[in-house]
PDB file of N, CA and C in Angstrom:
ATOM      1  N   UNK A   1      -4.639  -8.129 -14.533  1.00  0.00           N
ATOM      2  CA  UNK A   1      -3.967  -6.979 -13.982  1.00  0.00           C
ATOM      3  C   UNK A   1      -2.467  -7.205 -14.084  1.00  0.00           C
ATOM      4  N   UNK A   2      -1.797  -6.479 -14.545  1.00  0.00           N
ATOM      5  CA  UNK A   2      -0.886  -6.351 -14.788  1.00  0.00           C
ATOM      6  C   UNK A   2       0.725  -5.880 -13.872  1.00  0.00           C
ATOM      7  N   UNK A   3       1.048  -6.375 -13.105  1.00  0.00           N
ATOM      8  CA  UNK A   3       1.915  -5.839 -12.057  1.00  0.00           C
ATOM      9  C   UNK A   3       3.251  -4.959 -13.074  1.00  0.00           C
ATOM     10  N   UNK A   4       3.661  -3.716 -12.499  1.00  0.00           N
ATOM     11  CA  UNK A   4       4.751  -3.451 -13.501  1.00  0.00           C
ATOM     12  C   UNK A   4       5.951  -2.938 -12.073  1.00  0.00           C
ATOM     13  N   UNK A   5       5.909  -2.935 -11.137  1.00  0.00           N
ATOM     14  CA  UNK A   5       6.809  -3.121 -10.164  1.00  0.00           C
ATOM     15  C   UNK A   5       6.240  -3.619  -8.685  1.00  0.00           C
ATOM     16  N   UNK A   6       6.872  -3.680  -7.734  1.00  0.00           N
ATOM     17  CA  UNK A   6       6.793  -4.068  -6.586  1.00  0.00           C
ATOM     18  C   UNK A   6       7.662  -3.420  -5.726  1.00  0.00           C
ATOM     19  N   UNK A   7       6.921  -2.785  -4.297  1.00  0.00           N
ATOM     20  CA  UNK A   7       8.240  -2.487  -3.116  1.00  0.00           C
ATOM     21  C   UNK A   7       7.656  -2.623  -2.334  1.00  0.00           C
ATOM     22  N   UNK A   8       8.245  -2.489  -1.047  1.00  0.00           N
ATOM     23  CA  UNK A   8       7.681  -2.929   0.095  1.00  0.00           C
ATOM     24  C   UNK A   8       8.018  -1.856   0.992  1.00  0.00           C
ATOM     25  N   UNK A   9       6.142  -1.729   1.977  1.00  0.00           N
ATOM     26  CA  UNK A   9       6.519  -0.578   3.362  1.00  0.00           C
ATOM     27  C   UNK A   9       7.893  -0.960   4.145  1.00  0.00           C
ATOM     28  N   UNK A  10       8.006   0.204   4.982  1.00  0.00           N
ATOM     29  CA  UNK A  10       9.151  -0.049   5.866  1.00  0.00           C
ATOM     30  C   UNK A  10       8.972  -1.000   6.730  1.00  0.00           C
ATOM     31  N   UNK A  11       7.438  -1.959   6.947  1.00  0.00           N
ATOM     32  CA  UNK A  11       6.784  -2.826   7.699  1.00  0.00           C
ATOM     33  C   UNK A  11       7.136  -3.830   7.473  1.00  0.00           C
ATOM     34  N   UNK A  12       7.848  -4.119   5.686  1.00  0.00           N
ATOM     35  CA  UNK A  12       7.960  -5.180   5.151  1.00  0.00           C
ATOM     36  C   UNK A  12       6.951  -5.405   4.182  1.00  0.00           C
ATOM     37  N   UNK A  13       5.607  -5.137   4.027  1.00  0.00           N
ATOM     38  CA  UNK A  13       4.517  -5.616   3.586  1.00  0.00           C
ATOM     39  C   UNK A  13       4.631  -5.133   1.817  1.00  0.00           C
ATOM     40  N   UNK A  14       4.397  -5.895   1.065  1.00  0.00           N
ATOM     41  CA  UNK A  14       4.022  -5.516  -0.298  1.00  0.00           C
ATOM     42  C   UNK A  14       3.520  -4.387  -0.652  1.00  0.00           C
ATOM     43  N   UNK A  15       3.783  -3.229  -1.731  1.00  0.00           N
ATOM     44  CA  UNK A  15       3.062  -2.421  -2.614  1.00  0.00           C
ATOM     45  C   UNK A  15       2.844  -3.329  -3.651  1.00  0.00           C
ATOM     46  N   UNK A  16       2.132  -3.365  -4.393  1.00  0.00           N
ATOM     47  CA  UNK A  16       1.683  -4.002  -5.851  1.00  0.00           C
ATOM     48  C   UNK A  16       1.583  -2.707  -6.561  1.00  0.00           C
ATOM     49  N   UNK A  17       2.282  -2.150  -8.130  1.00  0.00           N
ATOM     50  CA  UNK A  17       1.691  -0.819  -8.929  1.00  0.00           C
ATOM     51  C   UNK A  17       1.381  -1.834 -10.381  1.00  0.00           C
ATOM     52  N   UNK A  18       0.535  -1.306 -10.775  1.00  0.00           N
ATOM     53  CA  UNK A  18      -0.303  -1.691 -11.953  1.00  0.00           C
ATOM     54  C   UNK A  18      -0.065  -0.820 -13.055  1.00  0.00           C
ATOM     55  N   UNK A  19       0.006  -1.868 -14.363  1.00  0.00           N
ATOM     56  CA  UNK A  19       0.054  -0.657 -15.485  1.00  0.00           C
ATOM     57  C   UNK A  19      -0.873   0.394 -15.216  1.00  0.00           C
ATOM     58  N   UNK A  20      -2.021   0.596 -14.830  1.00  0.00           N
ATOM     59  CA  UNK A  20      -2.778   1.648 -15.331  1.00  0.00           C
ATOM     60  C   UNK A  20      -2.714   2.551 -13.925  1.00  0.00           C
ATOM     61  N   UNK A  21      -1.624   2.544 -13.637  1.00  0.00           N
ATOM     62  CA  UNK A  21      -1.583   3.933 -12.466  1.00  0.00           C
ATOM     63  C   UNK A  21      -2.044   3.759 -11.086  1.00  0.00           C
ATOM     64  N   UNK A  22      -2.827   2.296 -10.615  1.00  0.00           N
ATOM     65  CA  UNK A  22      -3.031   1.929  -9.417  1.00  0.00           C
ATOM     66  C   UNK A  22      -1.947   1.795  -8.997  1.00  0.00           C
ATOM     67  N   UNK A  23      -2.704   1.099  -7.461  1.00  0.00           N
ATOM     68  CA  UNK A  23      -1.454   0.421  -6.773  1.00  0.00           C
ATOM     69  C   UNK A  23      -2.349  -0.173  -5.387  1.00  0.00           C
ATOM     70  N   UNK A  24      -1.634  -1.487  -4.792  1.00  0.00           N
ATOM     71  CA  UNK A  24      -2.871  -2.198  -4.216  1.00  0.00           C
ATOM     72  C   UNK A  24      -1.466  -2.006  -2.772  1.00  0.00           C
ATOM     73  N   UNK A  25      -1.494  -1.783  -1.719  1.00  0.00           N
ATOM     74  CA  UNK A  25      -1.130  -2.334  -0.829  1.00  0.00           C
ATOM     75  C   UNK A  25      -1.499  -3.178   0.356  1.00  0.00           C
ATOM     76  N   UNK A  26      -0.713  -4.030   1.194  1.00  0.00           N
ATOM     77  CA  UNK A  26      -1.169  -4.858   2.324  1.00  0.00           C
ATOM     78  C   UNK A  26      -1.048  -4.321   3.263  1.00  0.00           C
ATOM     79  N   UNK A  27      -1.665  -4.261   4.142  1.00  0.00           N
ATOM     80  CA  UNK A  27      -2.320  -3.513   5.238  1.00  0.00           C
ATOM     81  C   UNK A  27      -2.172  -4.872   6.557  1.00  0.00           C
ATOM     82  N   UNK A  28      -1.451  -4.559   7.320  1.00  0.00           N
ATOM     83  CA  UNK A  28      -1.723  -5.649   8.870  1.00  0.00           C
ATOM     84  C   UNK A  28      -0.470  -5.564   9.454  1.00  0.00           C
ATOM     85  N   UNK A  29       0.301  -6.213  10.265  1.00  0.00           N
ATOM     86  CA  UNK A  29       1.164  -6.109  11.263  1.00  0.00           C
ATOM     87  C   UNK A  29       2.392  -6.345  10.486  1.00  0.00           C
ATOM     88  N   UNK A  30       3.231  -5.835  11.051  1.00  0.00           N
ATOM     89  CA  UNK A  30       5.205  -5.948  10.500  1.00  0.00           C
ATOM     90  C   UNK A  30       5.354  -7.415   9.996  1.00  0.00           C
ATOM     91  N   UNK A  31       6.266  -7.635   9.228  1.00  0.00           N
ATOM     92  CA  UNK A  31       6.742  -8.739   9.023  1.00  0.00           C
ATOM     93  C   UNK A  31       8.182  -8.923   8.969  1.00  0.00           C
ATOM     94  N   UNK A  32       8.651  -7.248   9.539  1.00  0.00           N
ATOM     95  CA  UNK A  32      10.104  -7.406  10.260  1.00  0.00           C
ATOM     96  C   UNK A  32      10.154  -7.955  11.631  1.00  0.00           C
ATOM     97  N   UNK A  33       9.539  -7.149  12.499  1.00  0.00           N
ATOM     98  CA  UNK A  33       9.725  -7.140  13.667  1.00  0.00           C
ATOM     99  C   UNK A  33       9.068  -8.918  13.940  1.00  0.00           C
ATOM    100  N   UNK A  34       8.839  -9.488  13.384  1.00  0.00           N
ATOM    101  CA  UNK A  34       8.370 -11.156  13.675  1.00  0.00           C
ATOM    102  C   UNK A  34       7.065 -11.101  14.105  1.00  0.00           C
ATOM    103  N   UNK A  35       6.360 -10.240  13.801  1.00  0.00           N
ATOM    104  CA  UNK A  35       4.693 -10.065  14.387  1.00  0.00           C
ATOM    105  C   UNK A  35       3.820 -10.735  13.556  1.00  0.00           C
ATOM    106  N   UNK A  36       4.378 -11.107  12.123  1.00  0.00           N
ATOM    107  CA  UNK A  36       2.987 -10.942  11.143  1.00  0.00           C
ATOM    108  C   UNK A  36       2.473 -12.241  11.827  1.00  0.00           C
ATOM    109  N   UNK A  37       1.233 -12.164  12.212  1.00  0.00           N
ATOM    110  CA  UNK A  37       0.699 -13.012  12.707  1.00  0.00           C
ATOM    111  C   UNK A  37      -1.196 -13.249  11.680  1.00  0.00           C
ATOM    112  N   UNK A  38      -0.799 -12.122  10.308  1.00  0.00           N
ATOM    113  CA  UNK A  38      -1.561 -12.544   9.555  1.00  0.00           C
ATOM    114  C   UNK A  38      -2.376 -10.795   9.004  1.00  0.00           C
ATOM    115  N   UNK A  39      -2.334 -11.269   7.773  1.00  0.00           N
ATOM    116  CA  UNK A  39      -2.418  -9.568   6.899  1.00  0.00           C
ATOM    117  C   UNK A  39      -3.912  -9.305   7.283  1.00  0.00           C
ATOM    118  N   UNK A  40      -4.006  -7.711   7.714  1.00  0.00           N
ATOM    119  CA  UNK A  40      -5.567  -7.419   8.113  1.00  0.00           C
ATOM    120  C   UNK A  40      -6.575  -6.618   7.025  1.00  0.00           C
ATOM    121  N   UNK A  41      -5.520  -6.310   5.895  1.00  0.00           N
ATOM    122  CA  UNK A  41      -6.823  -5.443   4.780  1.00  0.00           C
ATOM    123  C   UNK A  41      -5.643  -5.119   3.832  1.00  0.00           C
ATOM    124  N   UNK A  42      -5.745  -5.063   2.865  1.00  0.00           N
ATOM    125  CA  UNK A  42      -5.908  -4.399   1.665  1.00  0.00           C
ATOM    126  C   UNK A  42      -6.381  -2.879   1.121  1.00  0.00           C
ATOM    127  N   UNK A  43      -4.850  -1.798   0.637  1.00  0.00           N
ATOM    128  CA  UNK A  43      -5.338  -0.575   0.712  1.00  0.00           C
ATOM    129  C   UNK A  43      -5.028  -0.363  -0.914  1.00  0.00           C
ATOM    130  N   UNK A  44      -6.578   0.111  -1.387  1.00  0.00           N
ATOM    131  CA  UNK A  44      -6.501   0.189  -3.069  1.00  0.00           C
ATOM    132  C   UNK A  44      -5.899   1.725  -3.085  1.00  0.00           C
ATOM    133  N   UNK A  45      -5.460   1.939  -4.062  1.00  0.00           N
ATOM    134  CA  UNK A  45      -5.019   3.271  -4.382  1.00  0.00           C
ATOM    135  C   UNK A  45      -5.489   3.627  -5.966  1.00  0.00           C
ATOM    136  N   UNK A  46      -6.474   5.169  -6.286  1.00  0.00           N
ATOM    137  CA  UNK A  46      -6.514   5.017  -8.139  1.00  0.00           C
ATOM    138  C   UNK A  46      -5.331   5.813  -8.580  1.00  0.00           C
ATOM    139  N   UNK A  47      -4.340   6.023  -7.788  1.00  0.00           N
ATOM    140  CA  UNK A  47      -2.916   6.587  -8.295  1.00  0.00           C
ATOM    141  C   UNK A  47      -1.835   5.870  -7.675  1.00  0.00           C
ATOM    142  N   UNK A  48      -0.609   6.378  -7.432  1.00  0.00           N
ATOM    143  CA  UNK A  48       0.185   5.729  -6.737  1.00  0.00           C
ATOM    144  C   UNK A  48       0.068   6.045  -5.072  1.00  0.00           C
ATOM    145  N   UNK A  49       0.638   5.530  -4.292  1.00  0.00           N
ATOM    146  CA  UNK A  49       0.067   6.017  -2.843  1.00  0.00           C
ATOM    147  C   UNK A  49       1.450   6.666  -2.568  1.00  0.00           C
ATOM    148  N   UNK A  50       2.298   7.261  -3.084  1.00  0.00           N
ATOM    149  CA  UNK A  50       3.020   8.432  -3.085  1.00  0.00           C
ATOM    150  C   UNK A  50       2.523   9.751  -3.574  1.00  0.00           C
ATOM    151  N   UNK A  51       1.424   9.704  -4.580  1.00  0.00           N
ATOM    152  CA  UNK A  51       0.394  10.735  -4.725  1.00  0.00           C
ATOM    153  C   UNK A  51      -0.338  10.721  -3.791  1.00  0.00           C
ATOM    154  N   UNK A  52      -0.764   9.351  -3.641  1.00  0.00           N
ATOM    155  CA  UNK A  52      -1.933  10.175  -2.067  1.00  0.00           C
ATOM    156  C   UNK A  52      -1.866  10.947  -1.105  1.00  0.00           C
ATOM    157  N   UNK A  53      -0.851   9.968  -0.485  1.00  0.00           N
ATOM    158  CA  UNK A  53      -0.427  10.925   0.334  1.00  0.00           C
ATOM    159  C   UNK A  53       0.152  12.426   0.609  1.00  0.00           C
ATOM    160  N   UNK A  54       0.884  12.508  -0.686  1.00  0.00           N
ATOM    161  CA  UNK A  54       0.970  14.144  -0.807  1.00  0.00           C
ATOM    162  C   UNK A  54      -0.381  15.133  -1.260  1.00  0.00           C
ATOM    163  N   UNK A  55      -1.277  14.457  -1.776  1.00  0.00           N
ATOM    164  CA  UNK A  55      -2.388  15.077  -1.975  1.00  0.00           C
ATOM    165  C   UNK A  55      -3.326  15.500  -0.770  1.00  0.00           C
ATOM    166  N   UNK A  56      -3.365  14.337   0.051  1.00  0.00           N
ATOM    167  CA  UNK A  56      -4.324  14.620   1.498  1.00  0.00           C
ATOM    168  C   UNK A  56      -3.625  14.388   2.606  1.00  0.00           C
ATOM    169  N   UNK A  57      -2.342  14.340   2.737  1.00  0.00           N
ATOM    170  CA  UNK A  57      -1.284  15.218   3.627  1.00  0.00           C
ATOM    171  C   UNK A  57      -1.088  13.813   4.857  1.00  0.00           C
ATOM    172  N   UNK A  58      -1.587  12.456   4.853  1.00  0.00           N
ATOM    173  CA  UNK A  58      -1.451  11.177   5.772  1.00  0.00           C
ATOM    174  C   UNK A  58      -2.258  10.281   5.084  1.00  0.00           C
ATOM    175  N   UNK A  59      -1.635   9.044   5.200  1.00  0.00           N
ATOM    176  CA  UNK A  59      -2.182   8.017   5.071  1.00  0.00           C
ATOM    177  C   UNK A  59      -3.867   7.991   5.642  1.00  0.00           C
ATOM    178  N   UNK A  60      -4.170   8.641   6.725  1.00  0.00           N
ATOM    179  CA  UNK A  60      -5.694   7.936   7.078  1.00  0.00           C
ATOM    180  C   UNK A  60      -6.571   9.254   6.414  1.00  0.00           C
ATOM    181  N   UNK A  61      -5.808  10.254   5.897  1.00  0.00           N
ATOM    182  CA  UNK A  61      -6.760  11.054   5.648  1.00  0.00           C
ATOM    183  C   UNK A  61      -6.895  10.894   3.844  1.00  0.00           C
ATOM    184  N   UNK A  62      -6.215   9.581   3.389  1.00  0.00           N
ATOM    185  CA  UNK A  62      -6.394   9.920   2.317  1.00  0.00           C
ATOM    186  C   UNK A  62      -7.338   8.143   2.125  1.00  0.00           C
ATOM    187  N   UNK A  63      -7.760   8.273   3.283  1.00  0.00           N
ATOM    188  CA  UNK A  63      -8.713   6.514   3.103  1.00  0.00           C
ATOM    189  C   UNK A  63     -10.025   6.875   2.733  1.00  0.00           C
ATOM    190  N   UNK A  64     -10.733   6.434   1.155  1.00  0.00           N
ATOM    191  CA  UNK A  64     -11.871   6.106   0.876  1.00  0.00           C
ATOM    192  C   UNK A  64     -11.879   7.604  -0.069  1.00  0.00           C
ATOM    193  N   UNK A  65     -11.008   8.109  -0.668  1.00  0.00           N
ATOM    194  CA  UNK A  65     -10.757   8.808  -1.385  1.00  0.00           C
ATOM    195  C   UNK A  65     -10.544   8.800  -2.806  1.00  0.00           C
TER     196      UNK A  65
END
């Protein structure tokens, strides 16, 4: 898999985007605010999760989609 950029939530936490139009993000507590006390899941995306979300209008409504 091929990483072709990287950014990070406002949480701090990694986006990963993939040549082929994915994108994997980390899912668990801030790692600004001094909380990460350890990552809780992994959120796959088959587009970018700037499409998702404009497609199904929030993050939880666009889970398992």
């Amino acid at each position: 898999m091929k990483v072709v950029e990287r950014k990070y939530a406002d949480s701090g936490l990694p986006i990963f985007y993939f040549a082929d139009g994915t994108a994997l993000e980390m899912r668990g507590r801030s790692i600004i605010d001094g909380s990460s006390s350890g990552m809780r899941d992994w959120m796959f995306y088959t587009t970018t999760p700037e499409k998702c979300l404009k497609l199904y209008g929030s993050d939880k409504n666009s889970w398992g989609k």
